[in-house]
Protein backbone atom coordinates (compact mmCIF):
# COMPACT_ATOMS: atom_id res chain seq x y z
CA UNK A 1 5.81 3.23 -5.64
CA UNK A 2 2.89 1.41 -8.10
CA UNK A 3 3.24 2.56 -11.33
CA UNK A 4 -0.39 1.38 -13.24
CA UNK A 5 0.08 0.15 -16.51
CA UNK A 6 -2.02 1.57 -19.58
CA UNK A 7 -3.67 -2.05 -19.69
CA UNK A 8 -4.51 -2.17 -16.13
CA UNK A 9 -5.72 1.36 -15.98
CA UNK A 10 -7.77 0.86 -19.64
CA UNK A 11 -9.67 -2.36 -17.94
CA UNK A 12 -10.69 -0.86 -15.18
CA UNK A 13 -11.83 2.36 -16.83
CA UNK A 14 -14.16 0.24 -19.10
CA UNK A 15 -15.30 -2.54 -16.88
CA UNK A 16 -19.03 -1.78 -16.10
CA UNK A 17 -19.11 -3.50 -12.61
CA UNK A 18 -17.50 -0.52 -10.89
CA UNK A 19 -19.19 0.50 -7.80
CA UNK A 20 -18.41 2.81 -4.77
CA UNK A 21 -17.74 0.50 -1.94
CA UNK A 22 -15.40 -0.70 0.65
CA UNK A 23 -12.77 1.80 2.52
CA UNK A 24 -9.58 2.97 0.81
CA UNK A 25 -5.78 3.83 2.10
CA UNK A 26 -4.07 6.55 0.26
CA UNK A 27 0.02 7.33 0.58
CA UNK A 28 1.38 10.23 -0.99
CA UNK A 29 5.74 10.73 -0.37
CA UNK A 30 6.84 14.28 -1.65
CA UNK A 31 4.62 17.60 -1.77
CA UNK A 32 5.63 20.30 -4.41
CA UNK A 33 8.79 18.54 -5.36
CA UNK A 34 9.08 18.65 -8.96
CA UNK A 35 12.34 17.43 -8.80
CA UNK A 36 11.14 14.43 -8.37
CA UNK A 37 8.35 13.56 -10.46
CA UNK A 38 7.07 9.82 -9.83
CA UNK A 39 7.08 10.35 -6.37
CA UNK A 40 5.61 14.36 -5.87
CA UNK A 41 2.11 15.71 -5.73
CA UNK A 42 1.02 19.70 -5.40
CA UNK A 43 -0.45 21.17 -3.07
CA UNK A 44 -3.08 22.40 -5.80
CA UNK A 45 -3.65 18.41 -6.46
CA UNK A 46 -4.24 17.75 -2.96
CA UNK A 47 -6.65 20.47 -2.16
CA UNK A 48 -8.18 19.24 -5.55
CA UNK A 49 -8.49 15.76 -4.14
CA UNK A 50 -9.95 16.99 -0.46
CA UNK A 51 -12.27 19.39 -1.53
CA UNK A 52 -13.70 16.14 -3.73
CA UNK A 53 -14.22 13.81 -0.66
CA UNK A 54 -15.92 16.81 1.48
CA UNK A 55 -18.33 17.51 -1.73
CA UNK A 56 -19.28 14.17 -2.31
CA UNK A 57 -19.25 13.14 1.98
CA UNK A 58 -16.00 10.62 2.71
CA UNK A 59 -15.62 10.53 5.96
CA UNK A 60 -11.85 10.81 6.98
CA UNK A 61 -10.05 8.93 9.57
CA UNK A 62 -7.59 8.03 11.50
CA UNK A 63 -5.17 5.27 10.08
CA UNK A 64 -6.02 3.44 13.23
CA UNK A 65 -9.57 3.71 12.70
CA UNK A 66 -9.47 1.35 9.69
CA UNK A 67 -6.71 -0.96 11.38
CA UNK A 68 -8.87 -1.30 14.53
CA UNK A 69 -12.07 -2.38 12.31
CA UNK A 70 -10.13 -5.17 10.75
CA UNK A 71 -8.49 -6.42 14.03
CA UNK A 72 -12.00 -6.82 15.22
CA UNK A 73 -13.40 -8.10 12.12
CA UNK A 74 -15.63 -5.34 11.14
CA UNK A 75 -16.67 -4.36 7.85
CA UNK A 76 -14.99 -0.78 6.75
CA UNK A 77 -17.77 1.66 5.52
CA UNK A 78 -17.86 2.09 2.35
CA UNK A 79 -16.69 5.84 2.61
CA UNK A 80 -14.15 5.78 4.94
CA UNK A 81 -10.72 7.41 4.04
CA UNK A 82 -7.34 7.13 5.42
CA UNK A 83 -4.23 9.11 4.28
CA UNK A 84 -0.39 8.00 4.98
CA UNK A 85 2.71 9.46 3.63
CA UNK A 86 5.81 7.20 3.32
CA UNK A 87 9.85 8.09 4.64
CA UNK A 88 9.39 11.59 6.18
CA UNK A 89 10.43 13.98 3.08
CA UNK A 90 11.04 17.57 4.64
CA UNK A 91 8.75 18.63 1.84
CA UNK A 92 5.73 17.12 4.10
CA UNK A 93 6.77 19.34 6.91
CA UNK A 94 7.27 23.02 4.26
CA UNK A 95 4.21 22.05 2.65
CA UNK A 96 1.81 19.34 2.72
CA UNK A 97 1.31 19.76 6.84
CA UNK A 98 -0.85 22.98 6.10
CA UNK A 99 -2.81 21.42 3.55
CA UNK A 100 -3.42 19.07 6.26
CA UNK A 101 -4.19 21.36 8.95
CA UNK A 102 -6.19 23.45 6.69
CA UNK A 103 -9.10 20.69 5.94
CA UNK A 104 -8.54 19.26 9.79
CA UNK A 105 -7.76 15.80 8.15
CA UNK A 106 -6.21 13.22 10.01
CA UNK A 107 -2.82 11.53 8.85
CA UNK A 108 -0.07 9.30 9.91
CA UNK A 109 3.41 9.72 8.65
CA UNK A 110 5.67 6.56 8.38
CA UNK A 111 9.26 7.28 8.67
CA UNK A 112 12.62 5.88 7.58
CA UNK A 113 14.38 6.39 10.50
CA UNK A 114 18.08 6.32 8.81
CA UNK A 115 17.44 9.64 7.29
CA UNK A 116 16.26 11.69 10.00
CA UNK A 117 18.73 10.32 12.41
CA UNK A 118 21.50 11.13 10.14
CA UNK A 119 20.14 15.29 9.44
CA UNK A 120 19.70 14.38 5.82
CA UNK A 121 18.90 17.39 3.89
CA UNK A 122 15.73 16.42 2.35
CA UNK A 123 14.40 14.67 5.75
CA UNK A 124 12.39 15.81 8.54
CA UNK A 125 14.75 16.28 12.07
CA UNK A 126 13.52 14.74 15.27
CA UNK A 127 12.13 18.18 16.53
CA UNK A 128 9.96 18.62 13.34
CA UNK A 129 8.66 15.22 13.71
CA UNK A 130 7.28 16.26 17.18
CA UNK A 131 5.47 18.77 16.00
CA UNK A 132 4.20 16.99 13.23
CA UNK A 133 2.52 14.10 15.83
CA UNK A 134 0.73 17.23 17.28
CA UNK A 135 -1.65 16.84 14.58
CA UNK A 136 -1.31 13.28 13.18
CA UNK A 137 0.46 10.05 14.46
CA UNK A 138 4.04 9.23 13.24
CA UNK A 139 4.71 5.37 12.30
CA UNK A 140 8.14 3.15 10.96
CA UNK A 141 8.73 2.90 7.90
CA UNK A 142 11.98 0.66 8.76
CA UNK A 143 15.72 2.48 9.58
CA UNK A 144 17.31 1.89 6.40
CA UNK A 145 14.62 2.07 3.88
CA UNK A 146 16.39 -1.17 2.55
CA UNK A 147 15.18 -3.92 -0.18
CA UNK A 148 13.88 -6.17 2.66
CA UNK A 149 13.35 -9.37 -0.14
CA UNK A 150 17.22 -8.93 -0.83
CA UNK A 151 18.40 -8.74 2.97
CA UNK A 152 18.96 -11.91 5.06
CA UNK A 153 16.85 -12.54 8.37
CA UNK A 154 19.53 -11.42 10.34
CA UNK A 155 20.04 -8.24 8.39
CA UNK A 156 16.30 -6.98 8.37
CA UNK A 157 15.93 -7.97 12.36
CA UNK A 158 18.97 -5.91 12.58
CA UNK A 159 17.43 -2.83 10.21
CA UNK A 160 14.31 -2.78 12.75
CA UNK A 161 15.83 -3.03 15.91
CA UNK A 162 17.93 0.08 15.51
CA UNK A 163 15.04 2.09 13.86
CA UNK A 164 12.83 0.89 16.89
CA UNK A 165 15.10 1.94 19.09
CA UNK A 166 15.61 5.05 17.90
CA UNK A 167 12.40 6.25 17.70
CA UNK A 168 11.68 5.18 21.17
CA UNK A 169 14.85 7.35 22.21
CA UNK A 170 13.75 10.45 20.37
CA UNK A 171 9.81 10.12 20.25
CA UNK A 172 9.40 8.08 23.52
CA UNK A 173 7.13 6.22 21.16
CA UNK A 174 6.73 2.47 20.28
CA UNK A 175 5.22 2.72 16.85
CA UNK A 176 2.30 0.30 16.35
CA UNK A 177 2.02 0.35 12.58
CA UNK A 178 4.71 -0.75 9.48
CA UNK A 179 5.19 0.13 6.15
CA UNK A 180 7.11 -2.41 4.01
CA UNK A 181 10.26 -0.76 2.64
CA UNK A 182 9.56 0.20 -1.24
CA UNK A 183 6.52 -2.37 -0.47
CA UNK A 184 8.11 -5.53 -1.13
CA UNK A 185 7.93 -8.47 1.10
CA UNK A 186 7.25 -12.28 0.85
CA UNK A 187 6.32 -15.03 2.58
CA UNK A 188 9.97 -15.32 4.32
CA UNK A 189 10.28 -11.29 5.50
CA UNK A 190 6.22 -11.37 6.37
CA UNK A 191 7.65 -14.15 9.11
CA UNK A 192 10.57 -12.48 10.39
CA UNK A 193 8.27 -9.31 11.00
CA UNK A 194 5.57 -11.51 13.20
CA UNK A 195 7.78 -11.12 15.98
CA UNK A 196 7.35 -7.74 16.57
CA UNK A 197 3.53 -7.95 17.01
CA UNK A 198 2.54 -5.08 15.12
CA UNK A 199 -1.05 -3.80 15.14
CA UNK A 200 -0.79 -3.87 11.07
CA UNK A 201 1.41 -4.04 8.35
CA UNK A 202 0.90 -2.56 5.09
CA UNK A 203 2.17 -3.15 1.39
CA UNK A 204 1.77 -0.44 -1.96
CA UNK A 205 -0.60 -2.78 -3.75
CA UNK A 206 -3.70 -0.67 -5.31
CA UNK A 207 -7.03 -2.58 -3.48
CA UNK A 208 -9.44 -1.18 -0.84
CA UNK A 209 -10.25 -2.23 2.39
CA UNK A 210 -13.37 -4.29 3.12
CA UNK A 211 -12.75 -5.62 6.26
CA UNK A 212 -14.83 -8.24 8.58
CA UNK A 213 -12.68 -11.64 7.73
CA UNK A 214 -11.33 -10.23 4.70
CA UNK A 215 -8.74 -7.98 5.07
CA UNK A 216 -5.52 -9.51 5.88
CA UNK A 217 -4.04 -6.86 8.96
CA UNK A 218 -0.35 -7.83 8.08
CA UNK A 219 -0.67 -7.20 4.07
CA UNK A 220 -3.22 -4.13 3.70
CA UNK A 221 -3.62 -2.33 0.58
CA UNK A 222 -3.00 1.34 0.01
CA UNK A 223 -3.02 3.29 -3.38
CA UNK A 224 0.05 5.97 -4.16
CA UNK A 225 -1.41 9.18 -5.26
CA UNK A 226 1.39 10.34 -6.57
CA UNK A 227 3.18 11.25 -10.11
CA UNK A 228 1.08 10.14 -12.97
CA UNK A 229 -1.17 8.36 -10.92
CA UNK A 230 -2.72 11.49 -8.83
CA UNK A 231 -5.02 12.14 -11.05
CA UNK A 232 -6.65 8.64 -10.94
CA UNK A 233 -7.94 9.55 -7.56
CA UNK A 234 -11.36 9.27 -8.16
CA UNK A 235 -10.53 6.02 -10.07
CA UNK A 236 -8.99 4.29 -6.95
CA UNK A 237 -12.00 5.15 -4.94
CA UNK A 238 -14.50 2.86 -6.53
CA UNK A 239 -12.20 -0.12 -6.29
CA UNK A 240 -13.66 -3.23 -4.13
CA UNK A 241 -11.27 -5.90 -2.07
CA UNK A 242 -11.71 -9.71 -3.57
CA UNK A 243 -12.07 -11.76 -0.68
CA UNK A 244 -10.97 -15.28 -0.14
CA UNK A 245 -7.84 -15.14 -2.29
CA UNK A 246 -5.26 -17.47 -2.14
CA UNK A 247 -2.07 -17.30 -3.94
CA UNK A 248 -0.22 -20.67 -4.63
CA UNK A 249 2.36 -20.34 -7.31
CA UNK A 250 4.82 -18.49 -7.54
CA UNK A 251 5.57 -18.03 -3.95
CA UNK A 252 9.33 -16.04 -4.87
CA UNK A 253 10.51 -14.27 -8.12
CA UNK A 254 11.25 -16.64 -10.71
CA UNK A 255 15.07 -16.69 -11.38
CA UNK A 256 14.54 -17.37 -14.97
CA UNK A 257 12.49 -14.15 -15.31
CA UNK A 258 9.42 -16.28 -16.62
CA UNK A 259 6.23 -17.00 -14.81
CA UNK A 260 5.39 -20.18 -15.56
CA UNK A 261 2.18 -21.00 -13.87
CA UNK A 262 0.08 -19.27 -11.57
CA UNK A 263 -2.33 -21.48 -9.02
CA UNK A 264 -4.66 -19.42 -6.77
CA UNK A 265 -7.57 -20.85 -4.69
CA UNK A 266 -11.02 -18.86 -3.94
CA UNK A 267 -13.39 -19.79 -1.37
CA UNK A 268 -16.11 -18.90 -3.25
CA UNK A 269 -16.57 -22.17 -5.22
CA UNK A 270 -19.45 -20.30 -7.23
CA UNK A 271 -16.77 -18.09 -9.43
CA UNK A 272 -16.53 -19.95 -12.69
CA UNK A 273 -14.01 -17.29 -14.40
CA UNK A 274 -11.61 -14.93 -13.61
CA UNK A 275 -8.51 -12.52 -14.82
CA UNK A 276 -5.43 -12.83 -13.92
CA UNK A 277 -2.59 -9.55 -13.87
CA UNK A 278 1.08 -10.05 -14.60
CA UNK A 279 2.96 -6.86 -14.67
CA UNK A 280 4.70 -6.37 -18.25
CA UNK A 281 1.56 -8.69 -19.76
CA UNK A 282 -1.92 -7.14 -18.57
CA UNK A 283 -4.71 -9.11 -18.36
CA UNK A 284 -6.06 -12.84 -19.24
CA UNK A 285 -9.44 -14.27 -18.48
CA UNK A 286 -9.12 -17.63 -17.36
CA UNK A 287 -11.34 -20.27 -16.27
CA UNK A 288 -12.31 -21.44 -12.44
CA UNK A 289 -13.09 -25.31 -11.31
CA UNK A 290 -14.48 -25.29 -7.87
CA UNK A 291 -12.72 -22.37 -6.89
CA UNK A 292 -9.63 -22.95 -8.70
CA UNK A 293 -7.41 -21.37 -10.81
CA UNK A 294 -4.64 -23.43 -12.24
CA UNK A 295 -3.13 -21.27 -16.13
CA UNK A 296 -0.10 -22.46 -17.61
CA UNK A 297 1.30 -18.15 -18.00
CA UNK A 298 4.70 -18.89 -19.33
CA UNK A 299 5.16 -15.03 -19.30
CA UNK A 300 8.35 -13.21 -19.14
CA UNK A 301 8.82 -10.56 -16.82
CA UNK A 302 11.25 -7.53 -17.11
CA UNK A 303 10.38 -5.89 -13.67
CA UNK A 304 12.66 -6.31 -11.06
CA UNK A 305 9.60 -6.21 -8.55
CA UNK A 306 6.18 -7.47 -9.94
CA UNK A 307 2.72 -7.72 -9.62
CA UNK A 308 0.02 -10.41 -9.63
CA UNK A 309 -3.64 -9.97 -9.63
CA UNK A 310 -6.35 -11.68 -9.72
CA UNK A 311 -9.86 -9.85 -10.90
CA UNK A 312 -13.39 -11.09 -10.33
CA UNK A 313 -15.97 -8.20 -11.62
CA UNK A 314 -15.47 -5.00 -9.40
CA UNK A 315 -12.74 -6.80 -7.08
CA UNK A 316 -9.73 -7.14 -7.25
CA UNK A 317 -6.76 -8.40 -4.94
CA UNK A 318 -3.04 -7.99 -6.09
CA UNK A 319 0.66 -9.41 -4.49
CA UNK A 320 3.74 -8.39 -4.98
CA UNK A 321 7.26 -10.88 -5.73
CA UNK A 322 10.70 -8.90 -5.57
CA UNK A 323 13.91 -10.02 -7.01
């Protein structure tokens, strides 16, 4: 899960050039759970959060929805909505499903398979995830729920098969739609995953969705609503996807723990600054030759999974490196 830092949460509070627009993701994980804090919201938060997108006229869809707009390279409107929950907590089922049910909201629940297969406690069984697709559409979340960026090609092609094949054994389903384990993925595990043609492919970077040639469908953004970061609902929905971003350097975690330089292109040649985001180290304005960006960082890191951002006025794009 994203855990916002103070000084990425304080910028965007003040900065001025905040506007509704674009579409937004949301994934929530456990529903009144308190024994698990970072990862829970109540029921009372999520009726909060529902009954503020009927008053002020978000229109919610279907995950798929959003996913088919972007395969045909149509812009999102600007008050669409799409929920997801992440790895099929049994809480979901007791009490988030109703919540659900009650507003007649659409959702789509990606599991990790492992758990369910296996009658962990805390899990959804196969039987409760058939009556959960009667009202929204269940999705893979991977079998193991495993550090993907730490696993070896072999290992993660391994990890999917068996979750694949067990969902199409109990569910008679081929899911269509991933959910990076714990979000992290580079370069390398985005490759090994191209093989198994999914419609889309989503990360835990906080962004919205614009769409049209923008939206990347195997890396899009969602925003965790959960822990300390519910009540920055309203927050998340004003945020605006930077197209045309490019990230250069680094391409992997630096073993060192120190990012050294970061190089990102734009194609808008027109943008003559920018900020840049390191997680630990907030924000730094930097300047922008012909759609350049090229800043010496030298900035340690202490996160074993980071983020970098880049920020021009109300947009923003973000990536993730894992140790």
């Amino acid at each position: 899960m994203l855990k916002v830092t103070k000084s990425l949460l304080l910028f965007l509070l003040l900065s001025p050039y905040l506007l509704f627009a674009d579409g937004h993701i949301f994934v929530y994980h456990r529903f009144d759970d308190s024994r698990y804090p970072t990862t829970n919201i109540s029921t009372r938060e999520l009726r909060k959060e529902f009954n503020y997108l009927k008053k002020n006229g978000y229109k919610v869809v279907p995950l798929i929805d959003i996913v088919n707009k972007i395969n045909n390279s149509e812009e999102v409107p600007s008050k669409w909505v799409a929920f997801s929950i992440d790895d099929g907590f049994r809480s979901f089922y007791k009490n988030g499903l109703k919540v659900f049910k009650e507003y007649n909201y659409p959702f789509t629940l990606f599991i990790a398979v492992k758990y369910t297969e296996k009658n962990y406690k805390d899990y959804v069984s196969w039987k409760q995830l058939k009556e959960i697709s009667k009202y929204g559409t269940v999705e893979f979340h991977s079998y193991g729920h495993g550090h993907f960026g730490q696993m070896s090609n072999e290992k993660i092609k391994a990890d999917m098969d068996r979750g694949l094949a067990l969902m199409k054994k109990h569910l008679n389903y081929e899911p269509s739609l991933f959910v990076y384990p714990y979000g992290e993925y580079d370069s390398r595990v985005e490759k090994v995953l191209e093989a198994y043609n999914f419609k889309a492919v989503f990360n835990q970077n906080i962004g919205a969705i614009h769409g049209g040639t923008c939206t990347d469908a195997n890396d899009i953004d969602r925003s965790a609503v959960v822990g300390s970061n519910a009540h920055d609902f309203k927050l998340y929905l004003k945020f605006q996807e930077l197209c045309g971003v490019h990230f250069q350097e680094p391409t992997t975690y630096p073993k060192d723990r120190v990012v050294k330089r970061v190089v990102v292109t734009l194609d808008d040649k027109s943008i003559k600054s920018a900020d840049i985001f390191i997680s630990n180290n907030g924000w730094t304005k930097v300047k922008v030759h012909n759609g350049k960006i090229i800043w010496n960082a030298n900035k340690t890191i202490k996160l074993n999974r980071i983020k970098i951002g880049v920020k021009v006025k109300s947009r923003i794009k973000l990536m993730v490196l894992s140790k």
